[in-house]
C-alpha atoms as a PDB file:
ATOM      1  CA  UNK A   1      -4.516  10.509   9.171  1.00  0.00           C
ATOM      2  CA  UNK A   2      -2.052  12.618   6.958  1.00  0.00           C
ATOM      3  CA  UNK A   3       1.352  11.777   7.814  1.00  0.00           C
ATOM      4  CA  UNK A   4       4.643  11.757   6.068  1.00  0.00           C
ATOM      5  CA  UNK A   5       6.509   9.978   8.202  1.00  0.00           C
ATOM      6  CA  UNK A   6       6.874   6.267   8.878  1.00  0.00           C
ATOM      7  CA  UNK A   7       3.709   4.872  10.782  1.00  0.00           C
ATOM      8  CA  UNK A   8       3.323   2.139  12.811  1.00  0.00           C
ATOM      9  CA  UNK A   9       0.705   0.112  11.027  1.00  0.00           C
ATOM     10  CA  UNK A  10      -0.852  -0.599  15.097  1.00  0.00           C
ATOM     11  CA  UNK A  11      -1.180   2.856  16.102  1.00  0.00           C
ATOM     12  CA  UNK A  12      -3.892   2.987  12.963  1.00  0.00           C
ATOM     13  CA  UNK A  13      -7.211   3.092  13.503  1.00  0.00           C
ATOM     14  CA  UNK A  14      -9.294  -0.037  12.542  1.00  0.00           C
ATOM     15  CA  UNK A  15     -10.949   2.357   9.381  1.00  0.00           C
ATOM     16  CA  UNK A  16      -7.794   3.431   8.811  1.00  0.00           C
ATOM     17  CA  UNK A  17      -6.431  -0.337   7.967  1.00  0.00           C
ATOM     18  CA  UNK A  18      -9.276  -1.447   5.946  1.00  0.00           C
ATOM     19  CA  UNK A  19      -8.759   1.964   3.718  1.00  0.00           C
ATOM     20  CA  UNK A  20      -5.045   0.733   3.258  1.00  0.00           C
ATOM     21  CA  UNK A  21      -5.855  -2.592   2.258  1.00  0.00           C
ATOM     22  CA  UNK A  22      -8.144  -0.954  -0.556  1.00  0.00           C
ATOM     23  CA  UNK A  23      -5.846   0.932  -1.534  1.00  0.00           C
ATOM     24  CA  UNK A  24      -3.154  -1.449  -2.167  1.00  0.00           C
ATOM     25  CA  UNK A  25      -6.201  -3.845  -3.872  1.00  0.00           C
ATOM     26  CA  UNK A  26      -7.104  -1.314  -6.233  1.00  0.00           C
ATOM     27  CA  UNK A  27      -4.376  -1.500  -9.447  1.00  0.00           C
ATOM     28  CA  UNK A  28      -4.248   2.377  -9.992  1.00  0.00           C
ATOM     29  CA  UNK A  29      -3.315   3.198  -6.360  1.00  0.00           C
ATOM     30  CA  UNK A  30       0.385   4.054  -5.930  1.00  0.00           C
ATOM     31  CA  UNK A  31       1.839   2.921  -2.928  1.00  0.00           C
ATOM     32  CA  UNK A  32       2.923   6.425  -2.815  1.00  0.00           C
ATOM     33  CA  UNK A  33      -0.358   7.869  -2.695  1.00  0.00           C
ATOM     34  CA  UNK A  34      -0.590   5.625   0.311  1.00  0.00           C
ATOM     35  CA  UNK A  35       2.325   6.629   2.251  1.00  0.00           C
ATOM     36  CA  UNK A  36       1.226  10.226   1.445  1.00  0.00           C
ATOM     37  CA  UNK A  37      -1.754   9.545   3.099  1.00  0.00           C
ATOM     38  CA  UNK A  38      -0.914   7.474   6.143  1.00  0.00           C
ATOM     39  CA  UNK A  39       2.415   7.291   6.268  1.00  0.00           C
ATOM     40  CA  UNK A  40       3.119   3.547   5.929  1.00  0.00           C
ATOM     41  CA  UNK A  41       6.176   2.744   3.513  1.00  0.00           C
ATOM     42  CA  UNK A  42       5.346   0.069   0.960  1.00  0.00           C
ATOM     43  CA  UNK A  43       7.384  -2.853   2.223  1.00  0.00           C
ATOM     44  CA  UNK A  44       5.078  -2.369   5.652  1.00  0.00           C
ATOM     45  CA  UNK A  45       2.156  -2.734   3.036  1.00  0.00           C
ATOM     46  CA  UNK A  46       3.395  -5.726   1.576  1.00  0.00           C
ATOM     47  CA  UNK A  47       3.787  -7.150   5.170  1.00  0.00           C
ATOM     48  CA  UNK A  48       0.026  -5.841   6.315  1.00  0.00           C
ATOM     49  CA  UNK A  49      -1.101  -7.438   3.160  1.00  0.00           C
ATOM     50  CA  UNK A  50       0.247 -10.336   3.814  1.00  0.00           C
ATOM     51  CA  UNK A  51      -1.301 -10.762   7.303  1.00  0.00           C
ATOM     52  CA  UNK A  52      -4.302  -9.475   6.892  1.00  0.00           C
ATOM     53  CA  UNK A  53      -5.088 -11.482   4.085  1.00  0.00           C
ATOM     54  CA  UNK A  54      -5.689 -15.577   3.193  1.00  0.00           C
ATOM     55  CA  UNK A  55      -2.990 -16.916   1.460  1.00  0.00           C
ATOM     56  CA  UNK A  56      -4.445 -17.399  -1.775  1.00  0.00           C
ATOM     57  CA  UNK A  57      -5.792 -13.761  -1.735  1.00  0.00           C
ATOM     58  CA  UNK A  58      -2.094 -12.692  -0.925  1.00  0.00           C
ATOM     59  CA  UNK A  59      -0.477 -14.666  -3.717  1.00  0.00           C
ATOM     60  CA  UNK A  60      -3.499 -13.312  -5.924  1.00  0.00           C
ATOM     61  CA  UNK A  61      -2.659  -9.908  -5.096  1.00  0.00           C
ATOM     62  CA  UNK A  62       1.426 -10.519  -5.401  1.00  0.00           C
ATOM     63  CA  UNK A  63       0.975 -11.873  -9.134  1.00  0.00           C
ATOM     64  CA  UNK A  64      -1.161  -8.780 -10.433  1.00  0.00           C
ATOM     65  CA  UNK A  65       1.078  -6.555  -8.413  1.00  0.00           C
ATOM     66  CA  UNK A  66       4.331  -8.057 -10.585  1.00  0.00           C
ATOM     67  CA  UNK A  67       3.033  -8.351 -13.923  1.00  0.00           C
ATOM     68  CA  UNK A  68       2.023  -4.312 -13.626  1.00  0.00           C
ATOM     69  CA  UNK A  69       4.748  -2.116 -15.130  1.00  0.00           C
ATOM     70  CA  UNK A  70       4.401  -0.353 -11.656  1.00  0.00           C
ATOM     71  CA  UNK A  71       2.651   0.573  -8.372  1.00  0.00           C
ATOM     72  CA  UNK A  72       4.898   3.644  -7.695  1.00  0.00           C
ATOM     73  CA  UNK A  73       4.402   6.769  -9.024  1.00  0.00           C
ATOM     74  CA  UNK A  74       7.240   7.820 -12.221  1.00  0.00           C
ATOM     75  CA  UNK A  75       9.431  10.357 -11.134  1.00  0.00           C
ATOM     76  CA  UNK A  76       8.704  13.804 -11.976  1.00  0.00           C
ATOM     77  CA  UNK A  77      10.265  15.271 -15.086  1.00  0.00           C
ATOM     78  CA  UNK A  78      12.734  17.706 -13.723  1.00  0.00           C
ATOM     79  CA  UNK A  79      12.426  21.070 -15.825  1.00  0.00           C
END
């Protein structure tokens, strides 16, 4: 699914979900790169995480999310 607009995380496809959850697991994937891709804003994959996870995994997955320097892409020199 390549949207670029706000999805609804329930209108996804079960493949769909488990990619996002991957996504947001692995360290080097921007949560840009994943609203690029599917369309679902960051705070809506902070939420799905959060569900679809156990607590300990979630809290796991908070505390190597906040001592990154950042998930989101750096803005783009302007020239």
């Amino acid at each position: 699914m390549n949207t670029a607009t706000p999805q609804d995380l329930t209108t996804l496809s079960a493949e769909d979900r488990k990619s996002i959850i991957a996504l947001a697991w692995n360290d080097r994937t921007p949560f840009d790169t994943i609203f690029a891709q599917f369309g679902v804003p960051e705070k809506d994959v902070r939420r799905f995480m959060r569900r679809s996870m156990k607590t300990s995994s979630f809290k796991l997955w908070r505390e190597r999310l906040s001592s990154r320097a950042a998930k989101s892409t750096p803005p783009k020199p302007s020239a």
